[in-house]
Protein backbone atom coordinates (compact mmCIF):
# COMPACT_ATOMS: atom_id res chain seq x y z
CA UNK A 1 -9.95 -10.25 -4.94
CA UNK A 2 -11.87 -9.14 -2.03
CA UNK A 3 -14.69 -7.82 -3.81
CA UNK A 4 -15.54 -11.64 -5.08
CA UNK A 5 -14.75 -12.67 -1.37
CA UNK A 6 -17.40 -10.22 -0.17
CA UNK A 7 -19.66 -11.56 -2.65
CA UNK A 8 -18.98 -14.88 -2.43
CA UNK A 9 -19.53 -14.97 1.73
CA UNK A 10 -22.79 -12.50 1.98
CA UNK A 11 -24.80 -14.11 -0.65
CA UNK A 12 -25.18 -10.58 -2.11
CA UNK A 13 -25.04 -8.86 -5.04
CA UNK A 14 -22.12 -7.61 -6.57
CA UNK A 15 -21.35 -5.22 -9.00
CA UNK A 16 -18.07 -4.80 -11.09
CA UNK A 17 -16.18 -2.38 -12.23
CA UNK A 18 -17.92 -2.78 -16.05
CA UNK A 19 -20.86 -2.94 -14.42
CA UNK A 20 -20.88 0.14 -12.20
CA UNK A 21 -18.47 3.13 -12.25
CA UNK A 22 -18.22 4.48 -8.62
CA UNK A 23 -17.02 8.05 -9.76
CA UNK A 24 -20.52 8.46 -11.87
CA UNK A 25 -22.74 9.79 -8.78
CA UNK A 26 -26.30 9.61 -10.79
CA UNK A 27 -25.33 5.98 -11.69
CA UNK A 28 -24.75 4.90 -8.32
CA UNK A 29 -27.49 6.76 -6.69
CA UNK A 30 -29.75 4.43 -8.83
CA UNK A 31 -27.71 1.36 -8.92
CA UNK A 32 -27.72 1.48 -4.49
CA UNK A 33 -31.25 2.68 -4.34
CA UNK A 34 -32.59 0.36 -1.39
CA UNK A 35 -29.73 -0.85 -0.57
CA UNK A 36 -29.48 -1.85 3.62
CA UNK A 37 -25.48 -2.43 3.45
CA UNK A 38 -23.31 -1.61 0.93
CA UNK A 39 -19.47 -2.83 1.49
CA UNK A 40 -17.40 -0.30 -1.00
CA UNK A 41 -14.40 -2.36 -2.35
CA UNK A 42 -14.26 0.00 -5.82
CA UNK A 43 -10.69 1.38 -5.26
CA UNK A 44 -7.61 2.78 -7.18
CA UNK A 45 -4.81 0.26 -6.29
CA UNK A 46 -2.15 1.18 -8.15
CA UNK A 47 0.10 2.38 -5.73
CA UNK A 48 2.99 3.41 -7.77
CA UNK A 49 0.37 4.54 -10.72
CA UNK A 50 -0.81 7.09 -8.70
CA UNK A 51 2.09 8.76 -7.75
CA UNK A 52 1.38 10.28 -11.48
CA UNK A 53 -2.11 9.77 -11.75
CA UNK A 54 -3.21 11.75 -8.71
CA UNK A 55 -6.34 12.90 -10.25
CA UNK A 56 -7.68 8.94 -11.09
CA UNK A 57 -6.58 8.40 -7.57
CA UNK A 58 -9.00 10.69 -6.11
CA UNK A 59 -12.07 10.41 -8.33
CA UNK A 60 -12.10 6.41 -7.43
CA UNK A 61 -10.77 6.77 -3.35
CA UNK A 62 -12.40 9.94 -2.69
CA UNK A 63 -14.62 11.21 -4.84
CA UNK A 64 -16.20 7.27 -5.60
CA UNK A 65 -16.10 6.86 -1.82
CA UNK A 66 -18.13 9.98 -1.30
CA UNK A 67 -20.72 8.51 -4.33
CA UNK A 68 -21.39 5.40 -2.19
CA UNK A 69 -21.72 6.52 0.88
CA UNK A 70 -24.39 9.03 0.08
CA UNK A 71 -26.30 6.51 -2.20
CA UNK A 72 -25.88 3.71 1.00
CA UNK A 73 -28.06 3.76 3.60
CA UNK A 74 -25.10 2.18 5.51
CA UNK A 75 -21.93 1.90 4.14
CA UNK A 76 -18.37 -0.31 4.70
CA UNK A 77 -15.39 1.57 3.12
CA UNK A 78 -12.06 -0.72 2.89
CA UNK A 79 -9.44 1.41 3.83
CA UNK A 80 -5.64 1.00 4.29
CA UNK A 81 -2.63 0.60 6.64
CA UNK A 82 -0.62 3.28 3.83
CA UNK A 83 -2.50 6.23 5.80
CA UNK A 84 0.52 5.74 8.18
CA UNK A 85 3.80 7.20 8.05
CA UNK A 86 5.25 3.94 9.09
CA UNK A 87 7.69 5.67 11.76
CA UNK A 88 5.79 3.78 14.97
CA UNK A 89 7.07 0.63 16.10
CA UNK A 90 4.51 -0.63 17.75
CA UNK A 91 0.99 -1.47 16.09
CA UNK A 92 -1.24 1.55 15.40
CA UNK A 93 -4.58 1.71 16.87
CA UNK A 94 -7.27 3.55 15.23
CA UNK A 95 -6.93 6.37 17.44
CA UNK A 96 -3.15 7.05 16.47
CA UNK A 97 -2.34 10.07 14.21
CA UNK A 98 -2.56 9.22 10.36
CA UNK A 99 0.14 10.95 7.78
CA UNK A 100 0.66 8.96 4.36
CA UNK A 101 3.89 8.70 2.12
CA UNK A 102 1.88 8.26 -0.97
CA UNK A 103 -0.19 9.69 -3.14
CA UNK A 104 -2.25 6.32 -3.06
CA UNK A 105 -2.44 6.60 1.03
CA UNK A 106 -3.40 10.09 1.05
CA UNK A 107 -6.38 9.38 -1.51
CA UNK A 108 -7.79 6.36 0.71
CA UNK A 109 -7.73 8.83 3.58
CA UNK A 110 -9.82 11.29 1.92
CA UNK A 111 -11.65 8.83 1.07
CA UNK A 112 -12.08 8.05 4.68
CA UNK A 113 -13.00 11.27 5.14
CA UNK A 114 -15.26 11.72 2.58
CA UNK A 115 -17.35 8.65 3.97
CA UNK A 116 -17.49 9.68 6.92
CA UNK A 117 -19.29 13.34 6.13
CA UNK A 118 -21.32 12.00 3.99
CA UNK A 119 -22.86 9.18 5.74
CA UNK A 120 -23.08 8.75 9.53
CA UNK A 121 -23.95 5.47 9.54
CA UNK A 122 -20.45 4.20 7.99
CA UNK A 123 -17.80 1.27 9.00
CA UNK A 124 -14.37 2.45 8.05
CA UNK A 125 -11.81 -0.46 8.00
CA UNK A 126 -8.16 -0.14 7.58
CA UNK A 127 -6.09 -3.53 6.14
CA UNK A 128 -2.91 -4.66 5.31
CA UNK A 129 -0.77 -6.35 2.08
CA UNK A 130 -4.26 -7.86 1.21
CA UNK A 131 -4.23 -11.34 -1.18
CA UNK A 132 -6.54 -13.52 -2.58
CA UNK A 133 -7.94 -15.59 -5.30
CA UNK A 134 -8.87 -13.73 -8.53
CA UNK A 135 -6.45 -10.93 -8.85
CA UNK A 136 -2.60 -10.25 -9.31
CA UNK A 137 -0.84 -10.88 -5.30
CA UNK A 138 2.47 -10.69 -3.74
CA UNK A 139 2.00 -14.58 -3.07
CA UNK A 140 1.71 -15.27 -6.85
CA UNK A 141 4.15 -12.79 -7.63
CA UNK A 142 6.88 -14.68 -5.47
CA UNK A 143 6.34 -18.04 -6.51
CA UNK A 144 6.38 -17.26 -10.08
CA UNK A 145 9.88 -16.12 -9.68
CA UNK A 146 12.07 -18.85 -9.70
CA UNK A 147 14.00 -20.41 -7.52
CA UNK A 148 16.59 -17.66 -6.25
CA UNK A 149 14.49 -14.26 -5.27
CA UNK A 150 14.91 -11.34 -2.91
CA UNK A 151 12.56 -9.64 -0.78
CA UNK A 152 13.17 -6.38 1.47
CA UNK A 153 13.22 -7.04 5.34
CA UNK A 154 12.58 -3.67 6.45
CA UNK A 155 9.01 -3.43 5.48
CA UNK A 156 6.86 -4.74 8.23
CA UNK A 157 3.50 -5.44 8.08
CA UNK A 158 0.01 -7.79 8.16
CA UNK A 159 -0.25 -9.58 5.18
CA UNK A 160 -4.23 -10.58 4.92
CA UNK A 161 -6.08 -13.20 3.49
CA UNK A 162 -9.12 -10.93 1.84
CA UNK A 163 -11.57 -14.73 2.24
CA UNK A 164 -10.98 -14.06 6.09
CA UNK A 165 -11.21 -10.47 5.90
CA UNK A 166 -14.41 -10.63 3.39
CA UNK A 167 -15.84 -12.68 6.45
CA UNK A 168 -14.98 -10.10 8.99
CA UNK A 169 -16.43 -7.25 6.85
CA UNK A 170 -20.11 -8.94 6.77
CA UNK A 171 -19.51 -9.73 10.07
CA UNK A 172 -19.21 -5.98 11.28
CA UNK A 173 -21.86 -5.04 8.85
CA UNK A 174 -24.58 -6.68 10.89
CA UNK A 175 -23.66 -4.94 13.54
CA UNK A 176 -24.12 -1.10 14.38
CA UNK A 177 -20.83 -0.68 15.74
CA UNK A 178 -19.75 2.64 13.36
CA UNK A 179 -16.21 4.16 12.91
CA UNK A 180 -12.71 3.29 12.07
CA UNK A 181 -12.33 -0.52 12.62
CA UNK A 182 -8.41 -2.10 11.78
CA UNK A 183 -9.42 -5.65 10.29
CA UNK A 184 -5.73 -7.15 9.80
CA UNK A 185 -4.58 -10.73 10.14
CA UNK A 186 -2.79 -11.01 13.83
CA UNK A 187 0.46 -10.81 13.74
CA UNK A 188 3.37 -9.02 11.48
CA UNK A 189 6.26 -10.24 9.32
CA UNK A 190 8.79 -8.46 7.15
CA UNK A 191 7.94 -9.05 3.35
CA UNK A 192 11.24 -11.25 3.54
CA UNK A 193 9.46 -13.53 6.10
CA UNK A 194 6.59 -13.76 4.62
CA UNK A 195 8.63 -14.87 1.23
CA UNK A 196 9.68 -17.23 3.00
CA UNK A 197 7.01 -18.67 4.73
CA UNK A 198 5.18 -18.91 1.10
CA UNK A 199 7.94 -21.27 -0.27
CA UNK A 200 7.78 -23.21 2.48
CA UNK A 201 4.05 -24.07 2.90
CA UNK A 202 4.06 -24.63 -0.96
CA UNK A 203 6.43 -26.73 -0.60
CA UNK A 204 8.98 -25.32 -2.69
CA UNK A 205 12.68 -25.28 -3.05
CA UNK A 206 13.89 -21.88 -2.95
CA UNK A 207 16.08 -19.69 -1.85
CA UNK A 208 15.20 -16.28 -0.62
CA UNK A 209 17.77 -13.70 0.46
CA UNK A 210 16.98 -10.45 2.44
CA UNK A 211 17.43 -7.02 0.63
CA UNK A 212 16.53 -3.19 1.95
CA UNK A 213 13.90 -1.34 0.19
CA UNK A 214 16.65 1.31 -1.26
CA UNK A 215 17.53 -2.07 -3.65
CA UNK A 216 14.44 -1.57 -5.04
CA UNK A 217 13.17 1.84 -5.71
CA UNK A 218 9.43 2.60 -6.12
CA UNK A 219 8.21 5.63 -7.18
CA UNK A 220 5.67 6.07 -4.20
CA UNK A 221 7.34 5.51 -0.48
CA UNK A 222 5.82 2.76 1.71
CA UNK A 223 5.67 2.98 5.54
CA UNK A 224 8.65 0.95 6.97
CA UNK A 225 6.05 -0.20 9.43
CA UNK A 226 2.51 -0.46 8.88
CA UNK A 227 1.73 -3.31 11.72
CA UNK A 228 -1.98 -2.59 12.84
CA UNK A 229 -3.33 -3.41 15.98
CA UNK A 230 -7.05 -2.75 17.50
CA UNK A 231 -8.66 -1.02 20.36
CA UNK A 232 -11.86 -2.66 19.38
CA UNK A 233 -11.38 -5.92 20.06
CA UNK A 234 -11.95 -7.50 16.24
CA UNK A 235 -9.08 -10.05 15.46
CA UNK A 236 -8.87 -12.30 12.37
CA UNK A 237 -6.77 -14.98 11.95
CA UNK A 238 -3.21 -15.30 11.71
CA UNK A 239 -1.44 -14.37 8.65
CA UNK A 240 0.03 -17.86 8.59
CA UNK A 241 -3.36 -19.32 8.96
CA UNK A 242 -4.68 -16.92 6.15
CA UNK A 243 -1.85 -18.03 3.68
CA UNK A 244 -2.62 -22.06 4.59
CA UNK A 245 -6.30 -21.02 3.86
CA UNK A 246 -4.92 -19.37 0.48
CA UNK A 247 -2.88 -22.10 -0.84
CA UNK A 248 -4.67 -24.47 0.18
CA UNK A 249 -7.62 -23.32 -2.26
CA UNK A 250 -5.10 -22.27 -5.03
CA UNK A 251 -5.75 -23.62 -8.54
């Protein structure tokens, strides 16, 4: 999803997963070679996956990560709000403390890590419950279950349009403005609110009824509340706004 965003707004070239395997460091050394800006969307996203495939996890979020950001001369890695424990309750800034739940989180933060020794000239930025055209997404998810669904209200978070965030990740690559970066739409919403919020600006009949996250067990923990806020001053649009823009566009 955001990788054809990315794509689609910078007029740049992509490559896909067939076409480029991030964890093959020769291969990516030449397929980056003179490359001014590369935005790294290659990721392991299987959340509950990696809980037992901890090793695939790593090659693709750290070890991939680490691949790029040598080969880059400057380098975006997309990052996530699941390198928090979830236990503040009030937005976390890029200077707070990380600790991930997951296997998944703590793989993204080593790949954080990892981009960060390698290349100095790197953009790290941390999202949230990301969804967009061209992939599976909590959006499509809901409405394709009928009209009677649950959805937990004690998971809190920024769920983010990945055409506005694709715009905001150019946008901070033509600029020299290094680090951690959190690039989340404004504002938060319990996955119960957003559920509903969905049905209603599809304009569908449905009725949604709140549930705890204990109804649904997972094998990898999620942070009850993974809000993110910014000390840098980089806001994207609502999450509202981002799921009009989504729906609006949907085939």
């Amino acid at each position: 999803m955001l990788g054809q965003d990315v794509v689609r707004v910078s007029g740049g070239a992509g490559l896909s997963r067939a076409e480029l395997d991030v964890t093959d460091a020769a291969a990516v050394h030449e397929a980056l070679a003179g490359a001014d800006l590369v935005i790294n969307c290659a990721a392991y996203t299987n959340v509950d996956g990696a809980e037992e495939d901890a090793d695939g996890a790593m090659r693709v979020n750290r070890d991939g990560a680490r691949n790029v950001a040598q080969a880059a001369q400057r380098v975006v890695y997309v990052s996530t709000d699941y390198v928090f424990d979830g236990a503040k309750r009030e937005p976390y800034l890029e200077s707070d403390p990380t600790g991930p739940l997951s296997v998944y989180g703590r793989s993204k933060l080593d790949g954080e890590r990892a981009t960060a020794e390698a290349n100095p000239r790197h953009f790290i930025a941390r999202s949230s419950w990301l969804f967009g055209h061209g992939g599976p997404n909590f959006v499509e998810t809901m409405l394709g279950r009928g009209p009677e669904v649950r959805a937990v209200d004690d998971q809190v978070g920024c769920p983010t349009f990945t055409g506005h965030l694709a715009e905001a990740l150019v946008e901070l690559g033509q600029t020299e403005d290094y680090g951690i970066h959190h690039m989340a739409a404004s504002g938060s919403c319990s996955r119960f609110e957003f559920t509903r919020e969905i049905f209603a600006l599809a304009g569908v009949d449905a009725s949604v009824e709140p549930c705890k996250t204990a109804d649904f067990p997972r094998p990898a923990a999620r942070p009850a509340y993974s809000v993110l806020g910014s000390e840098r001053g980089r806001r994207l649009p609502t999450w509202q706004e981002g799921l009009q823009a989504y729906l609006g566009a949907r085939v």
